[in-house]
Protein backbone atom coordinates (compact mmCIF):
# COMPACT_ATOMS: atom_id res chain seq x y z
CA UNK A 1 109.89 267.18 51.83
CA UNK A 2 108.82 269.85 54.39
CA UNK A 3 105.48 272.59 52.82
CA UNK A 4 106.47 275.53 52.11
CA UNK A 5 105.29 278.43 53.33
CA UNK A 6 101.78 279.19 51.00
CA UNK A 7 101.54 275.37 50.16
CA UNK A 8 98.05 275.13 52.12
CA UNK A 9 97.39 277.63 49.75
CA UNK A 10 97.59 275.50 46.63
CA UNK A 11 93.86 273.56 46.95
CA UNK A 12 92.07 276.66 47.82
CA UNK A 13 88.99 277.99 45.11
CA UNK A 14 89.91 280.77 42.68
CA UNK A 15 88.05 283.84 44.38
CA UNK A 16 84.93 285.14 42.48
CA UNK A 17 84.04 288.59 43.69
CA UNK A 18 80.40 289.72 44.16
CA UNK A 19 80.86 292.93 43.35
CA UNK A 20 82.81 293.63 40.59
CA UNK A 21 82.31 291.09 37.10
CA UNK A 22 85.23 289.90 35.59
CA UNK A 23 86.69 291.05 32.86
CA UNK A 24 86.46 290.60 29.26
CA UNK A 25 89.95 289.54 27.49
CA UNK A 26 89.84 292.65 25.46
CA UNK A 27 89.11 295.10 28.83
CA UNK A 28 92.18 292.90 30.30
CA UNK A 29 94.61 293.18 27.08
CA UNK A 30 93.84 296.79 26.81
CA UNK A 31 95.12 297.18 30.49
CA UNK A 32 98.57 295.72 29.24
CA UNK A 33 98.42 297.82 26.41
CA UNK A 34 101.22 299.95 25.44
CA UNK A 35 100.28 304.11 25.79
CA UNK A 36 101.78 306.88 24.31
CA UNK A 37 103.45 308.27 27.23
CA UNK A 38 105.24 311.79 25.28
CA UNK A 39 101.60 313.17 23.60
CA UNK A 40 103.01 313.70 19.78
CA UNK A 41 106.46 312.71 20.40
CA UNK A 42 105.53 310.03 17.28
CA UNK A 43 103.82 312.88 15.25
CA UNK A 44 107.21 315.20 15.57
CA UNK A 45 109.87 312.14 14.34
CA UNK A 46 107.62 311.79 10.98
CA UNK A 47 107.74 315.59 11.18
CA UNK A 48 111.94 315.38 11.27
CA UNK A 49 111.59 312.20 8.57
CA UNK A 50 109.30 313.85 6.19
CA UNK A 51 111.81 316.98 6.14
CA UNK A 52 115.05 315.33 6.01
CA UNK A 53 113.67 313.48 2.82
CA UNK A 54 112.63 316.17 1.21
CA UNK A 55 115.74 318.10 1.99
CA UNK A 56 118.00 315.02 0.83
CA UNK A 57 115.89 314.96 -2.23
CA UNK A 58 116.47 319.12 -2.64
CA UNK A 59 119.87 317.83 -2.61
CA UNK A 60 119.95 315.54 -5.15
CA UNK A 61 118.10 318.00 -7.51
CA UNK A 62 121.07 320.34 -7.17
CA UNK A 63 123.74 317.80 -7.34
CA UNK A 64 124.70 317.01 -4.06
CA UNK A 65 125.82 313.63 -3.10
CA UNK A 66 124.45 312.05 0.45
CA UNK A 67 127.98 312.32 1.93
CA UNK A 68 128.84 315.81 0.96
CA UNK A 69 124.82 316.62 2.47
CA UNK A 70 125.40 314.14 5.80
CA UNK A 71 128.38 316.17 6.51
CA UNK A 72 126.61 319.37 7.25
């Protein structure tokens, strides 16, 4: 079997640097974390949801079934 190309590589020490300490497992996970990329995009869909419940539930007050109101 021939080495590859980084296989004197493998045996080598995990680098430490000097200047900067490593990181906690919580500074690390947060760095992975997921972000809310559209500011209030979540905050305007429970908006929509809130309404269209309480407009399906004005609905049902006045008779409406949820296929004659999903039809609009």
């Amino acid at each position: 079997m021939s080495k590859g190309k980084y296989e004197d590589m493998l045996d080598l020490p995990h680098p430490v640097s000097k200047k900067h300490p490593r990181m906690t497992m919580q500074e690390r996970a947060a760095q992975f974390a997921p972000f809310a990329a559209l500011t209030g995009h979540g905050a305007a869909i429970e908006r929509t949801a809130r309404a269209q419940e309480e407009s399906m539930e004005e609905a049902a007050l006045y008779g409406f079934g949820e296929e004659e109101f999903l039809d609009d």
